[in-house]
Protein backbone atom coordinates (compact mmCIF):
# COMPACT_ATOMS: atom_id res chain seq x y z
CA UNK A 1 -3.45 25.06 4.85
CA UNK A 2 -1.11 24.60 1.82
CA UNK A 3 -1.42 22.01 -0.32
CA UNK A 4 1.69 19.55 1.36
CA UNK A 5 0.00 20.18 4.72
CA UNK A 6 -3.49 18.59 3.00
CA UNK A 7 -1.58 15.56 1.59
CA UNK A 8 0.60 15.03 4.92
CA UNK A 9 -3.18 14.49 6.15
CA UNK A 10 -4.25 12.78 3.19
CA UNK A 11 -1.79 10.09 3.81
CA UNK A 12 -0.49 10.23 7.47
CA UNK A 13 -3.23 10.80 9.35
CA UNK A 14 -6.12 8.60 7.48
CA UNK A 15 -4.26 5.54 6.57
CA UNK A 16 -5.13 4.61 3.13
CA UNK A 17 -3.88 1.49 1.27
CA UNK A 18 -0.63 2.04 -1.15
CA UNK A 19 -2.02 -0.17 -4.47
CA UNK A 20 0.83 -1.54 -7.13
CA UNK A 21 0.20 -0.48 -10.78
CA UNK A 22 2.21 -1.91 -14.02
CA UNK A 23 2.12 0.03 -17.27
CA UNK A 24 0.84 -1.93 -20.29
CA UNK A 25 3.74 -2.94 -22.62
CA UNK A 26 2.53 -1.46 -26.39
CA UNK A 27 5.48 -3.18 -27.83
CA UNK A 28 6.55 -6.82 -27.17
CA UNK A 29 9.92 -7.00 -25.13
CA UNK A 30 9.12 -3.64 -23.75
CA UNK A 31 9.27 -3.76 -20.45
CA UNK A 32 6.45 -2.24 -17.87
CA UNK A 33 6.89 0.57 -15.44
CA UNK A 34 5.60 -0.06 -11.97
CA UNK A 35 4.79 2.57 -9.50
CA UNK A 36 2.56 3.06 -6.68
CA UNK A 37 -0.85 5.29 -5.80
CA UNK A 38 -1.79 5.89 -2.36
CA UNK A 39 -6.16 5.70 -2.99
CA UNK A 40 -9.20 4.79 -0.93
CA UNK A 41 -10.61 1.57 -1.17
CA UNK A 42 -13.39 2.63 -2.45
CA UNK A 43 -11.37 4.52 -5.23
CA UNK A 44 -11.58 2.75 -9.08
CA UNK A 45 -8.56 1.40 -10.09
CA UNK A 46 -6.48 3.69 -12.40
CA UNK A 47 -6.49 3.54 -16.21
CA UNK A 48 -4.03 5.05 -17.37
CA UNK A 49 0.04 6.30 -15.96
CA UNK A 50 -0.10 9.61 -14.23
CA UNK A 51 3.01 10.47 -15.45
CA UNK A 52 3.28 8.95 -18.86
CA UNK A 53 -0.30 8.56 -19.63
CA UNK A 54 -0.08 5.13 -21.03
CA UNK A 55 -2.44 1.68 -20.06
CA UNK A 56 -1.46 0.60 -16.81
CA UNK A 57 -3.34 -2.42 -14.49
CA UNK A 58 -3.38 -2.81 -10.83
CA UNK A 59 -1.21 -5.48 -9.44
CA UNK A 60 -2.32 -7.92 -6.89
CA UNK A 61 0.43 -7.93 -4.41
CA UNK A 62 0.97 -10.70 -1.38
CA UNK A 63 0.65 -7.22 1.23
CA UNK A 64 2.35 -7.79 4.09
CA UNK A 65 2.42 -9.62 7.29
CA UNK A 66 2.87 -8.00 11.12
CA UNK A 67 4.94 -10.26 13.36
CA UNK A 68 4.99 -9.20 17.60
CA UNK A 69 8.07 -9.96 19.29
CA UNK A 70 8.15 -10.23 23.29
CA UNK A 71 5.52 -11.80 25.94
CA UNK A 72 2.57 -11.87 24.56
CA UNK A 73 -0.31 -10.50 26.67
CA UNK A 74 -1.64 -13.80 27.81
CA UNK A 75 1.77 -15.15 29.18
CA UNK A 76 1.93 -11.68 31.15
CA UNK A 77 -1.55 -13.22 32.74
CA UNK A 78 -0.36 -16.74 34.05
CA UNK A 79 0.93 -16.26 37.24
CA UNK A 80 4.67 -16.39 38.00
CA UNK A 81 4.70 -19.78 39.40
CA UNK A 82 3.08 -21.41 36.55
CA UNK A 83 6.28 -20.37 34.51
């Protein structure tokens, strides 16, 4: 296996959670860099910018939320004359 096949199964097969990281500003008014680390929970939280190699924190995000559209599957149990 090359190493793209290992990290199409890193990522695709076992879901892992995508976490949020901002660089820490060194200068005031500089603005931070945010990117994002696929990692398993149980992962510590990155230190430093893979890229640039500066400070960075990890960003609490709101995640987000799964909506179902359609019948749910206890309407598809009442009868249809109940309807």
């Amino acid at each position: 296996m090359g190493l793209g096949t290992l990290k199409w199964l890193q990522t695709e097969l076992f879901v892992m959670p995508t976490y949020v990281y901002e660089t820490i500003p060194k200068k005031k008014g500089q603005r931070p860099r945010r990117f994002e680390v696929v990692q398993k929970m149980k992962d510590p939280p990155l230190k430093k910018d893979p890229e640039t190699g500066e400070p960075c924190k990890r960003v609490i995000t709101g995640g987000c939320g799964v909506v179902f559209h359609g019948p749910s599957i206890m309407s598809m149990n009442v009868p249809k004359s109940r309807k």
